[in-house]
C-alpha atoms as a PDB file:
ATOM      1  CA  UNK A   1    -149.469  22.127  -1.852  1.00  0.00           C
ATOM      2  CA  UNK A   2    -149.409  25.202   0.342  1.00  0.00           C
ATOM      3  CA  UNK A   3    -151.845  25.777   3.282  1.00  0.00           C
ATOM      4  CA  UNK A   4    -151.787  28.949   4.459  1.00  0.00           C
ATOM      5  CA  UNK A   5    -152.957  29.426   8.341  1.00  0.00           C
ATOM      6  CA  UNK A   6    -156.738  31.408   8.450  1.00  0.00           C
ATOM      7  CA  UNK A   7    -156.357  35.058   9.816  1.00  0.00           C
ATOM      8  CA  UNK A   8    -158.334  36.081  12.901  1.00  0.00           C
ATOM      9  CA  UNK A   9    -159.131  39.617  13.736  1.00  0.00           C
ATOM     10  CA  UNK A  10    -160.995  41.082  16.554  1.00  0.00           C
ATOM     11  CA  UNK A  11    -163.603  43.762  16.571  1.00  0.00           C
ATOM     12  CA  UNK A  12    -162.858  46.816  17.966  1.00  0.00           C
ATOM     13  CA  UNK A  13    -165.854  48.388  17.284  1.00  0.00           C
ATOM     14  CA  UNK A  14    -169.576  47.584  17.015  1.00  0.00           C
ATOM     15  CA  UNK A  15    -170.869  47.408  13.284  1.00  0.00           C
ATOM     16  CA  UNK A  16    -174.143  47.257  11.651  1.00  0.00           C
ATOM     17  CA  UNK A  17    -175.681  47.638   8.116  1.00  0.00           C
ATOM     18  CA  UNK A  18    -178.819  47.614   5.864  1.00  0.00           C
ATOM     19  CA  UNK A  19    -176.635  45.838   3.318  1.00  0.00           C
ATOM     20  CA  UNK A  20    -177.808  42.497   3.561  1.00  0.00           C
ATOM     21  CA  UNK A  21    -173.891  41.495   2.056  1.00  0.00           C
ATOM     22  CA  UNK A  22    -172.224  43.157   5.418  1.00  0.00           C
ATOM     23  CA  UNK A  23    -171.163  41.045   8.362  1.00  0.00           C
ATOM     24  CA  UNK A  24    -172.736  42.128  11.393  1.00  0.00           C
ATOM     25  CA  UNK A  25    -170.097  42.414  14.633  1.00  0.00           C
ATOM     26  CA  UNK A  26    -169.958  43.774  18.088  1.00  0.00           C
ATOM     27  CA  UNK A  27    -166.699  44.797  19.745  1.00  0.00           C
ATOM     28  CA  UNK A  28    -164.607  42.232  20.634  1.00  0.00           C
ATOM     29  CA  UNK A  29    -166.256  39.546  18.749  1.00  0.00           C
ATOM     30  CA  UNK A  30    -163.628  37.321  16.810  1.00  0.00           C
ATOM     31  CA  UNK A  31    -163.870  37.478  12.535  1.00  0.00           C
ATOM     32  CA  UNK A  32    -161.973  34.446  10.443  1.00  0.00           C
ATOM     33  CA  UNK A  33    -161.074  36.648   7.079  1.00  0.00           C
ATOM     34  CA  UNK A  34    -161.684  35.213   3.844  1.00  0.00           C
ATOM     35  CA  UNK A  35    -160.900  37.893   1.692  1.00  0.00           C
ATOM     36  CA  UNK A  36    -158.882  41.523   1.976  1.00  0.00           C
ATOM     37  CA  UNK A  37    -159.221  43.676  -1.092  1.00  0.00           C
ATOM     38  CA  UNK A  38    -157.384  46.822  -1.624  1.00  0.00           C
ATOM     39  CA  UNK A  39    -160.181  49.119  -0.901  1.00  0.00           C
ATOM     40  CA  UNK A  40    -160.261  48.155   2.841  1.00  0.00           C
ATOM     41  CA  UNK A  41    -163.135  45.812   2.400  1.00  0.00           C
ATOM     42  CA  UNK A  42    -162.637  42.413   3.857  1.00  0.00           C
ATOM     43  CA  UNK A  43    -164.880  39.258   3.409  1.00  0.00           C
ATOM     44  CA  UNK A  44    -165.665  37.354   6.874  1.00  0.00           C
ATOM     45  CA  UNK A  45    -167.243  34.734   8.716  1.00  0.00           C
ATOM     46  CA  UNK A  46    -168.315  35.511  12.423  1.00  0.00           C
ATOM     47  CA  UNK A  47    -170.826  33.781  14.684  1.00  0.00           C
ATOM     48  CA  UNK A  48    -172.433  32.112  11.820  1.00  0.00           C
ATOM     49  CA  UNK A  49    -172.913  34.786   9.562  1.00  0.00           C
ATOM     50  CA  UNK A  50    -170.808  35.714   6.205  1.00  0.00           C
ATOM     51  CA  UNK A  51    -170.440  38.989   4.827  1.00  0.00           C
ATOM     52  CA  UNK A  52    -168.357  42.224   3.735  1.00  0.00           C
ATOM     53  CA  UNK A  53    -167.149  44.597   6.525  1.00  0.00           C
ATOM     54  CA  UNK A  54    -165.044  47.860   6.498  1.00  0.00           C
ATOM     55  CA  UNK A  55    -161.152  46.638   7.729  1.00  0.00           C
ATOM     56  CA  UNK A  56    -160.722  49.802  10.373  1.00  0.00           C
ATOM     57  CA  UNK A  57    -163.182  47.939  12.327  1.00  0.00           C
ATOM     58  CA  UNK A  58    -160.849  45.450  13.176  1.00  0.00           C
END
């Protein structure tokens, strides 16, 4: 069985939404990425919150 190693990314920017399925980050905050889809949307976790945020942040 494979384990692959989780991916860390860091915030470059601030980012903030009405979308209650976006993951709220401020620069230089540290995301764990769950999920990267094609359209540049990537699934996160980041100081205890889980959502969808835009991949150019990052």
């Amino acid at each position: 069985m494979l384990t692959s190693s989780p991916l860390y990314v860091r915030a470059l920017y601030d980012y903030t939404s009405n979308d209650q399925s976006s993951l709220r980050f401020r620069r230089n905050d540290v995301i764990e990425v769950i999920t990267q889809l094609d359209s540049g949307w990537w699934d996160g976790r980041c100081n205890g919150d889980h959502g969808w945020f835009p991949s150019n942040f990052v």
